[in-house]
C-alpha atoms as a PDB file:
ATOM      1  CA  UNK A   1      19.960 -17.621  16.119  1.00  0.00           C
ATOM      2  CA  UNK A   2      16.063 -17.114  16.719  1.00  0.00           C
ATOM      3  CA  UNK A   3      17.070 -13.623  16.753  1.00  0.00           C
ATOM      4  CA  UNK A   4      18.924 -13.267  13.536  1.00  0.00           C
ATOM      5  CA  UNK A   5      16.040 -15.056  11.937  1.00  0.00           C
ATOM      6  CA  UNK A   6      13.469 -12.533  13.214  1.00  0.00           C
ATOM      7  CA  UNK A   7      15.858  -9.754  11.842  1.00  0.00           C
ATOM      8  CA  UNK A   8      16.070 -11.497   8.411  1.00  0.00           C
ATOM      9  CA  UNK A   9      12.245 -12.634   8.404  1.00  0.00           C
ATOM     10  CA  UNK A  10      11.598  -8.360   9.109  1.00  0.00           C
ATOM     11  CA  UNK A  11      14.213  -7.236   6.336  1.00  0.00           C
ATOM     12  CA  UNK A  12      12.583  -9.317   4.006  1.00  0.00           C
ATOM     13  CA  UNK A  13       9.026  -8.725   5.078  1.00  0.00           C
ATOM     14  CA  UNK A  14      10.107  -4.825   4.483  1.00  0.00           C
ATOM     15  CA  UNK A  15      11.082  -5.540   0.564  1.00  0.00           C
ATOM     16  CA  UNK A  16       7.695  -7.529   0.024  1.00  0.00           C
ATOM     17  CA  UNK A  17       5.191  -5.366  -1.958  1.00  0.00           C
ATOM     18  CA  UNK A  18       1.785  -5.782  -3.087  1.00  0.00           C
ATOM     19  CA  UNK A  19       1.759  -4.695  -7.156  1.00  0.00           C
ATOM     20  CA  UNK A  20      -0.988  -6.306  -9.532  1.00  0.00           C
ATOM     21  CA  UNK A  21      -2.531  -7.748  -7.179  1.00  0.00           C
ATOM     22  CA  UNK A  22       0.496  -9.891  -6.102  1.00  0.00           C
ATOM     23  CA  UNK A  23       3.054 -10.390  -3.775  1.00  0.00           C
ATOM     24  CA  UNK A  24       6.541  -9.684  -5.265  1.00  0.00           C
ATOM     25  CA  UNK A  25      10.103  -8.589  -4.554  1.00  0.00           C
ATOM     26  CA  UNK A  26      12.427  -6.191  -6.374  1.00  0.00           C
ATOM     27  CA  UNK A  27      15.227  -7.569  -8.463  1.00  0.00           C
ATOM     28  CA  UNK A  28      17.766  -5.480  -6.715  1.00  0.00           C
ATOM     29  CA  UNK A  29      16.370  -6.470  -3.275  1.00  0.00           C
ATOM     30  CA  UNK A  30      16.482 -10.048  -4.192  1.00  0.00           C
ATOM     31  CA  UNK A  31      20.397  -9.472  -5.211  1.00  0.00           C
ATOM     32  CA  UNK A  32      21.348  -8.182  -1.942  1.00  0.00           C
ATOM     33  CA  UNK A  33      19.902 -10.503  -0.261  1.00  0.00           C
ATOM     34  CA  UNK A  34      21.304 -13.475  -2.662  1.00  0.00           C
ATOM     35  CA  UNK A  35      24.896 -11.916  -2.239  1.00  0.00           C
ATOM     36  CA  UNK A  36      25.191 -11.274  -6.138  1.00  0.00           C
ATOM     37  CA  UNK A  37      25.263  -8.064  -8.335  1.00  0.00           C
ATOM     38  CA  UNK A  38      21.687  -7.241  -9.631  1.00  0.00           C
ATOM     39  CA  UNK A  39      23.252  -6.868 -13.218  1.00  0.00           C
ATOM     40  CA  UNK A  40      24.038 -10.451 -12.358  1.00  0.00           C
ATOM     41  CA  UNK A  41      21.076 -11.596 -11.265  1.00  0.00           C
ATOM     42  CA  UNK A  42      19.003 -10.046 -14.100  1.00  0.00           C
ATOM     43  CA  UNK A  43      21.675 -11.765 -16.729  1.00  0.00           C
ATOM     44  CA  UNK A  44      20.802 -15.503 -15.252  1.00  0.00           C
ATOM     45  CA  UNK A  45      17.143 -14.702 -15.760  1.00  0.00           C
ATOM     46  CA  UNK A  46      17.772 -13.378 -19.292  1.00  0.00           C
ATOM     47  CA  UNK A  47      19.794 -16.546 -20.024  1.00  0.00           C
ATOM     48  CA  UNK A  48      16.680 -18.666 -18.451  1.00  0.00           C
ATOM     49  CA  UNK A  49      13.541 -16.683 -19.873  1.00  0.00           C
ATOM     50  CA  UNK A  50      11.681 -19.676 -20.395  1.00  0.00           C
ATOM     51  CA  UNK A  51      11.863 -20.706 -16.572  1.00  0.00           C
ATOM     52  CA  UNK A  52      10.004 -17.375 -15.453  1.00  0.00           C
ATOM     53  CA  UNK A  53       6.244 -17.128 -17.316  1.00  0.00           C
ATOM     54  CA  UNK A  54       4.381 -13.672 -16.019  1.00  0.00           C
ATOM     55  CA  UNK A  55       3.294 -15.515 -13.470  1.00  0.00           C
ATOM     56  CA  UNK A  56       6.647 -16.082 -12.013  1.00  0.00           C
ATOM     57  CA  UNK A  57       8.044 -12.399 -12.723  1.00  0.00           C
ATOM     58  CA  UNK A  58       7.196  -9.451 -14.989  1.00  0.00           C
ATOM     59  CA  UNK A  59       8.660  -5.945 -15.413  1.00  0.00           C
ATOM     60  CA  UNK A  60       7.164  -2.884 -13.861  1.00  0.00           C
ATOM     61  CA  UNK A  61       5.775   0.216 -15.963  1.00  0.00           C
ATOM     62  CA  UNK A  62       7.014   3.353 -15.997  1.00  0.00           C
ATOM     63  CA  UNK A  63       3.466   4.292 -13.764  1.00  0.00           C
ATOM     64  CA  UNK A  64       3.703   1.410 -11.310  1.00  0.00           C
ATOM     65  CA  UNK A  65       7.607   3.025 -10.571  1.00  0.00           C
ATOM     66  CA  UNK A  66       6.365   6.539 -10.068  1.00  0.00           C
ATOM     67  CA  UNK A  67       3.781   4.713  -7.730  1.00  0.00           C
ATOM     68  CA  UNK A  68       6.179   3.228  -5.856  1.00  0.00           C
ATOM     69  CA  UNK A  69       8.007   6.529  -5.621  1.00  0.00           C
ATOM     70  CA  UNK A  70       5.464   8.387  -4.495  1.00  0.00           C
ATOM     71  CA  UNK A  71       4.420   6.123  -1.570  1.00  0.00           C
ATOM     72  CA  UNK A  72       8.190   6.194  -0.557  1.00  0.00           C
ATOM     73  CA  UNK A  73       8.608   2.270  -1.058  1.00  0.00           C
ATOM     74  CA  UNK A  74      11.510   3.283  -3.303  1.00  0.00           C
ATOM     75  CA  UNK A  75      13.509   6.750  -2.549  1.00  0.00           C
ATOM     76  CA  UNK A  76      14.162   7.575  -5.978  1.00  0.00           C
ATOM     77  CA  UNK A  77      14.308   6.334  -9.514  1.00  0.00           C
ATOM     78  CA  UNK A  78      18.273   6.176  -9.112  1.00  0.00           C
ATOM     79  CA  UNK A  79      17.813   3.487  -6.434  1.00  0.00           C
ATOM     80  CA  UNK A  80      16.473   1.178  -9.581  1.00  0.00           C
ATOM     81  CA  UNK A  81      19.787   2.118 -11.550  1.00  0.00           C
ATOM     82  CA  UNK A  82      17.660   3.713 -14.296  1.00  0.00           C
ATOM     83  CA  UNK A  83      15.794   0.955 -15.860  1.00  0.00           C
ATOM     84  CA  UNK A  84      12.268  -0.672 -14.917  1.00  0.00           C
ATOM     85  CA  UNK A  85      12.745  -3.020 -12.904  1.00  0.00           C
ATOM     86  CA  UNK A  86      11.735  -6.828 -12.260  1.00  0.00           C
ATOM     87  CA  UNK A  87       9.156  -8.209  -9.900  1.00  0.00           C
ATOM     88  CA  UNK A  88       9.401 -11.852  -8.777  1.00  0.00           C
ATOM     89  CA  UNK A  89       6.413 -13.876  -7.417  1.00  0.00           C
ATOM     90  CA  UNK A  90       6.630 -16.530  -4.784  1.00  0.00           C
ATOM     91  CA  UNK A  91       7.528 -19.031  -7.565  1.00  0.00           C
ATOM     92  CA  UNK A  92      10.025 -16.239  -9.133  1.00  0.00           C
ATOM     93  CA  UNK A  93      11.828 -16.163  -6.116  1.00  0.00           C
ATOM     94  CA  UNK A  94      11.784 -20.161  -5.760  1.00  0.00           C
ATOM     95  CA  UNK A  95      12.787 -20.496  -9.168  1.00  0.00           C
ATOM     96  CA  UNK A  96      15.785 -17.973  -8.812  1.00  0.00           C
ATOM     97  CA  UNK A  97      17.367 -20.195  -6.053  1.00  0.00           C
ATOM     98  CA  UNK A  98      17.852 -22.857  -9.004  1.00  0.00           C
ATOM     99  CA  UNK A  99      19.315 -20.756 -11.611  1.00  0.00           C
ATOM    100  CA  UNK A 100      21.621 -18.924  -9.351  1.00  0.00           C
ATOM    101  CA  UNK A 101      22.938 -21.833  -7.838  1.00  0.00           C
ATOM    102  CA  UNK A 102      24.655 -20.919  -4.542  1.00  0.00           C
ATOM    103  CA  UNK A 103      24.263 -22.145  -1.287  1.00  0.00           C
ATOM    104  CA  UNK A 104      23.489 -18.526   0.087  1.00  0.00           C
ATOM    105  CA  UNK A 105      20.246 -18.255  -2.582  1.00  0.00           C
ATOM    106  CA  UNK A 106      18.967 -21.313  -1.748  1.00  0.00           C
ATOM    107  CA  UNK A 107      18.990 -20.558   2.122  1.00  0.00           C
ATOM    108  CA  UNK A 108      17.886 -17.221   1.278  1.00  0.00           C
ATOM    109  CA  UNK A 109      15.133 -18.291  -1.277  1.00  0.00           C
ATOM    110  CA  UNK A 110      13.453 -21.072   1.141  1.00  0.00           C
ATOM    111  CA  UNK A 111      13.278 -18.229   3.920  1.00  0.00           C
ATOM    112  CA  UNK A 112      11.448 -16.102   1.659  1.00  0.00           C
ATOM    113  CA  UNK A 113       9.049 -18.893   0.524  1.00  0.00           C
ATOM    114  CA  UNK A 114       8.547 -19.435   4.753  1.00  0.00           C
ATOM    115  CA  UNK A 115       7.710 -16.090   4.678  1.00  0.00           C
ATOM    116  CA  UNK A 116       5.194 -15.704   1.764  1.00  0.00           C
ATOM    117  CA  UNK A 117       3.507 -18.650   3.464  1.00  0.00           C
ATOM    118  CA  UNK A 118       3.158 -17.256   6.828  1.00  0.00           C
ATOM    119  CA  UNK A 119       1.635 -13.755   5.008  1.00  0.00           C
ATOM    120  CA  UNK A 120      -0.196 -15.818   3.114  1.00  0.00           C
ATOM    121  CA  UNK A 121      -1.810 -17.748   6.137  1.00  0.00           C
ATOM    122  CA  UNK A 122      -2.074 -13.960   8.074  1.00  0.00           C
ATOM    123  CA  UNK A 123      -3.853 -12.613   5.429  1.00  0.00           C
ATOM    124  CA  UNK A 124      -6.204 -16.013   5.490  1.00  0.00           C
ATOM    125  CA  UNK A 125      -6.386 -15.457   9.204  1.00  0.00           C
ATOM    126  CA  UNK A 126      -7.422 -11.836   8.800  1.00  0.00           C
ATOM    127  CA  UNK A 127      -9.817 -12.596   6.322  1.00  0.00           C
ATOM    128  CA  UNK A 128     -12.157 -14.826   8.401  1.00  0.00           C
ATOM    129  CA  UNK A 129     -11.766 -12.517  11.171  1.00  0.00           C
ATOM    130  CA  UNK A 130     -12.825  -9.371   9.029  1.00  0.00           C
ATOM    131  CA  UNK A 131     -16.072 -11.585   7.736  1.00  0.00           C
ATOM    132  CA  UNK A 132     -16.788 -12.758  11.315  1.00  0.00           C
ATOM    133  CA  UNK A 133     -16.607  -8.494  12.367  1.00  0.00           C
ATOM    134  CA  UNK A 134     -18.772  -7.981   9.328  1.00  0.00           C
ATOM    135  CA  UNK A 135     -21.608 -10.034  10.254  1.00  0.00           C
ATOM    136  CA  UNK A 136     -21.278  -9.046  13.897  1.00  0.00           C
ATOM    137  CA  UNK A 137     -21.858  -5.322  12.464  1.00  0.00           C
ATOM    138  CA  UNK A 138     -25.121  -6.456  10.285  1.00  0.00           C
ATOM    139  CA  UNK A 139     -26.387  -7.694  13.501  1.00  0.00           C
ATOM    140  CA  UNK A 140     -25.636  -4.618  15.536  1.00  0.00           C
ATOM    141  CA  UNK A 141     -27.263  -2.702  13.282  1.00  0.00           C
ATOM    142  CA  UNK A 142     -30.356  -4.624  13.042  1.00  0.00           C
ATOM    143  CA  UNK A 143     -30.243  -4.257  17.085  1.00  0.00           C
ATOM    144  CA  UNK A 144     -29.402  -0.407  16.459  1.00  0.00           C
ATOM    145  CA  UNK A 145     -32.630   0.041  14.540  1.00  0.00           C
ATOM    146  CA  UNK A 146     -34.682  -2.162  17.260  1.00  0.00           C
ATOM    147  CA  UNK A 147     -33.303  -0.697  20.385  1.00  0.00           C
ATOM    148  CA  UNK A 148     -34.385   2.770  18.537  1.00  0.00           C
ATOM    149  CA  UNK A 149     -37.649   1.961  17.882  1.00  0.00           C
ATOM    150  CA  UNK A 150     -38.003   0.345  21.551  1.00  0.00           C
ATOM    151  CA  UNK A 151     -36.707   4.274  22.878  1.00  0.00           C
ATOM    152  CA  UNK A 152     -39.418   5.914  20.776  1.00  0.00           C
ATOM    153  CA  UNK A 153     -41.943   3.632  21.972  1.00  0.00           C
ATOM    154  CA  UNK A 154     -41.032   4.714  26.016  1.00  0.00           C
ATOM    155  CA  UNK A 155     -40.930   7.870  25.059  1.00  0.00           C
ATOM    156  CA  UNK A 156     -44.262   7.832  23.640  1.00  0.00           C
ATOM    157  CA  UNK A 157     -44.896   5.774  26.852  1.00  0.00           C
ATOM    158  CA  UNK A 158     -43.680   8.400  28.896  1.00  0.00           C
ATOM    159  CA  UNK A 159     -44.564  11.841  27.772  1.00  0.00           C
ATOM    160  CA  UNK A 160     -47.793  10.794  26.024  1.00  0.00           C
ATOM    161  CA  UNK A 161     -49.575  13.382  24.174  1.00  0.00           C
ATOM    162  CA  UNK A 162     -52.002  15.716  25.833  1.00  0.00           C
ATOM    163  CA  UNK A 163     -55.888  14.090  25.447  1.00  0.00           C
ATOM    164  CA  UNK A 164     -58.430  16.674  24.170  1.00  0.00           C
ATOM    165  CA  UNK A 165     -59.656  18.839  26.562  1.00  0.00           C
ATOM    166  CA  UNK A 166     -63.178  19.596  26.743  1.00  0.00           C
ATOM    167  CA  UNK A 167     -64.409  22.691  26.156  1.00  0.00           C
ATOM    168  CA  UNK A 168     -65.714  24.980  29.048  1.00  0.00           C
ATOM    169  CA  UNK A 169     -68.992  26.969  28.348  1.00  0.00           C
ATOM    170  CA  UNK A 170     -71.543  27.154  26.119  1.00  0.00           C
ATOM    171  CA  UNK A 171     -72.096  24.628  23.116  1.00  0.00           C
ATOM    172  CA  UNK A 172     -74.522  25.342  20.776  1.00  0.00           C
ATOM    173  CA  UNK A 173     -76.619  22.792  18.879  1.00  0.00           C
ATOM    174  CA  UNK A 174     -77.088  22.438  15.603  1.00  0.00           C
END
């Protein structure tokens, strides 16, 4: 079972993408995985607009598509079935579970949530390890600069310049 679950948690991890500055999932990804149709899907959503504000899911734009195509997250425009396609947030996805009704959505749909959550905390995770390497670096850098200054100094220390030599012979006075 723990196995399964780490297949499923990787499949959906794999149809997760960042657009807008948000986490979402395709429409058609989210019918495969719900076991329904994505013309299906997309009619339930059209019948319940008012449960999915742009917050919960939006459509993409013809630029965000050829973005997606061009970074290979999407083989081709055909895979979409020739339209633009819906994104669904974390609460898209949630919300989906309740207007599709079946027992496989809702199992799907709180695995997907667990998911969000856990990229969610990783990203949190990552985030206070990246400003914990960043201040680390300010301090190296600081020590850079003084351990730089302390090898110019033995340098100096070491090969110090030549002191005036006096002259040999005659001097004459003013």
């Amino acid at each position: 079972m723990a196995k399964y679950l780490s297949i499923v948690d990787e499949l959906i991890v794999n149809k997760i993408y960042y657009i807008r500055k948000q986490k979402v999932m395709l429409d058609r990804d989210l019918a495969e995985l719900y076991g329904v149709q994505a013309i299906r899907l997309r009619e339930q959503v059209k019948r319940n607009e008012d449960r999915f504000p742009a917050n919960f899911m939006f459509r993409l734009t013809a630029k965000e598509v050829e973005a997606m195509v061009s970074q290979n997250a999407i083989p081709s425009k055909q895979q979409l079935g020739g339209y633009l396609p819906y994104v669904f947030t974390e609460h898209g996805v949630l919300m989906l579970a309740s207007i599709l009704k079946s027992k496989q959505a809702l199992e799907v749909s709180i695995r997907v949530i667990e998911i969000f959550v856990k990229m969610r905390e990783m990203l949190a995770t990552n985030k206070d390890i990246l400003l914990k390497m960043q201040k680390v670096e300010k301090k190296l850098t600081a020590h850079d600069a003084d351990i730089q200054l302390i090898f110019e100094a033995l340098k100096r220390l070491l090969n110090p310049p030549p002191a005036p030599r006096k002259r040999i012979g005659f001097k004459p006075d003013d």
